[in-house]
C-alpha atoms as a PDB file:
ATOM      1  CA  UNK A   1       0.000   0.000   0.000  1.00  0.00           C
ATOM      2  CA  UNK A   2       2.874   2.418   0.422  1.00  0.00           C
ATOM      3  CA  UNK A   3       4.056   2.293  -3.093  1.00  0.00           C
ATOM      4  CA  UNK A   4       0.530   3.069  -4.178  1.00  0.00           C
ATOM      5  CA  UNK A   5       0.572   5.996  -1.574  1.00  0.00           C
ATOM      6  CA  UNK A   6       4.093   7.141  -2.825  1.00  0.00           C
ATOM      7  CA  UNK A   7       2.711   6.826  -6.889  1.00  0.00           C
ATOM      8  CA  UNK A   8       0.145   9.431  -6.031  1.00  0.00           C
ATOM      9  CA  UNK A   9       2.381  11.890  -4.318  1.00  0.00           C
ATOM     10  CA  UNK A  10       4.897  11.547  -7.433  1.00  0.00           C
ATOM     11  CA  UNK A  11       1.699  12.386  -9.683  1.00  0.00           C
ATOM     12  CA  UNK A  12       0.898  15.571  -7.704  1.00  0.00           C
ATOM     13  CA  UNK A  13       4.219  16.550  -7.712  1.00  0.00           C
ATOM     14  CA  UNK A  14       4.666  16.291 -11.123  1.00  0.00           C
ATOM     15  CA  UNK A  15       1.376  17.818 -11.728  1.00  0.00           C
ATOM     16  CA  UNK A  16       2.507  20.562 -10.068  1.00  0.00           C
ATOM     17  CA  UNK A  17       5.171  21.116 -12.961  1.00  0.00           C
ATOM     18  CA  UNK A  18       3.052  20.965 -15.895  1.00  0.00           C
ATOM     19  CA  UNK A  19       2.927  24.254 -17.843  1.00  0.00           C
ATOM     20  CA  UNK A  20      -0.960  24.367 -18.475  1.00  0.00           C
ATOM     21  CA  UNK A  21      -1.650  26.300 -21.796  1.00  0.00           C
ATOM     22  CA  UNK A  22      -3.893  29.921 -21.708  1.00  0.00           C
ATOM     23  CA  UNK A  23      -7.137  30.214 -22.731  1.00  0.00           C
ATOM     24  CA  UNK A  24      -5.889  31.913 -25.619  1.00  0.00           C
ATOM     25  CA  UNK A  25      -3.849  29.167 -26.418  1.00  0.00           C
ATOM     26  CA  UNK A  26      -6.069  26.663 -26.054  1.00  0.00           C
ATOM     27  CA  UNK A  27      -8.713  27.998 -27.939  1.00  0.00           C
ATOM     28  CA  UNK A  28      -6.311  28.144 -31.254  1.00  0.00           C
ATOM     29  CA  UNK A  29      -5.251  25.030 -30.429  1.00  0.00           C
ATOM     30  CA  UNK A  30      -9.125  23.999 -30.876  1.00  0.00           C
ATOM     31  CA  UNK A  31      -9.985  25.543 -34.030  1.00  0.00           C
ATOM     32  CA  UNK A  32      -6.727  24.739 -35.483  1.00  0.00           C
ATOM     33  CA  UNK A  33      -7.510  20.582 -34.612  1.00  0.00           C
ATOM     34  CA  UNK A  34     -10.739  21.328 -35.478  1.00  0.00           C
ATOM     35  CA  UNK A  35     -10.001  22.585 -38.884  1.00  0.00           C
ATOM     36  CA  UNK A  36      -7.663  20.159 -40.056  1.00  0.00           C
ATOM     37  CA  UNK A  37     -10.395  16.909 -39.067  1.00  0.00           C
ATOM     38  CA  UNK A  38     -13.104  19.190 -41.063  1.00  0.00           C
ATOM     39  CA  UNK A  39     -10.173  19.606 -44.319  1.00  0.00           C
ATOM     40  CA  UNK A  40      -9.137  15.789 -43.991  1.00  0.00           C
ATOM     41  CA  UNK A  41     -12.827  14.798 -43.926  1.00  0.00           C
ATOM     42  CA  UNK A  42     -13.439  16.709 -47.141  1.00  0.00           C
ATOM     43  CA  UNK A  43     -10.010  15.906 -48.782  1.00  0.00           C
ATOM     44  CA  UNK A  44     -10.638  11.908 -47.862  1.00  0.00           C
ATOM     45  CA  UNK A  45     -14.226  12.714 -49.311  1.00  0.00           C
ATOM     46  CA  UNK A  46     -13.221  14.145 -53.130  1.00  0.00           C
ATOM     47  CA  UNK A  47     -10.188  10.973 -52.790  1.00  0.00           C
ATOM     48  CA  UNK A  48     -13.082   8.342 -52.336  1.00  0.00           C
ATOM     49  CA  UNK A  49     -15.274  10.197 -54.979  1.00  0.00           C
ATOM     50  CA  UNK A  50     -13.084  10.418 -57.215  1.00  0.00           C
ATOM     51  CA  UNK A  51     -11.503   6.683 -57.000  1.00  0.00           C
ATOM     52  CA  UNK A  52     -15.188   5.124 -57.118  1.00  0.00           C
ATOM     53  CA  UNK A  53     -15.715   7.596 -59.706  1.00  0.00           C
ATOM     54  CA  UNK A  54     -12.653   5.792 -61.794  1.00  0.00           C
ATOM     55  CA  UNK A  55     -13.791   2.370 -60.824  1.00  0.00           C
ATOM     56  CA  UNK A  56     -17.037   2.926 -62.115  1.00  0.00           C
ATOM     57  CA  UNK A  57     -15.615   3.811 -65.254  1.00  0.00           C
ATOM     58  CA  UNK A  58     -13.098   0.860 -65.386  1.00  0.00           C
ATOM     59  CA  UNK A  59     -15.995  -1.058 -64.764  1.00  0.00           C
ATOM     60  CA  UNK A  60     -17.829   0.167 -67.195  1.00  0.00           C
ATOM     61  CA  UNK A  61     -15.685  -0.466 -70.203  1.00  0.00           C
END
């Protein structure tokens, strides 16, 4: 049980140490993260058109 005690100290004292980012910050962090998942979703979106697109066309012939 003492380890377990001693674990949880070591977290809060590390804790303690972590430079926690502004609101500022944070919030460009956000819309930045956000951003790229909304430009990947659309990128990955035109990709899969495009290759079904092709496929059906291959198909096709």
């Amino acid at each position: 049980m003492g380890n377990i005690g001693s674990f949880f100290k070591n977290v809060v004292s590390e804790m303690r140490k972590v430079s926690w980012p502004k609101r500022k910050e944070l919030t460009r962090y956000t819309i930045v993260v956000l951003a790229t998942c909304i430009f990947m979703a659309l990128f990955f979106t035109v990709v899969d058109a495009g290759i079904s697109k092709l496929f059906r066309w291959f198909i096709a012939l």
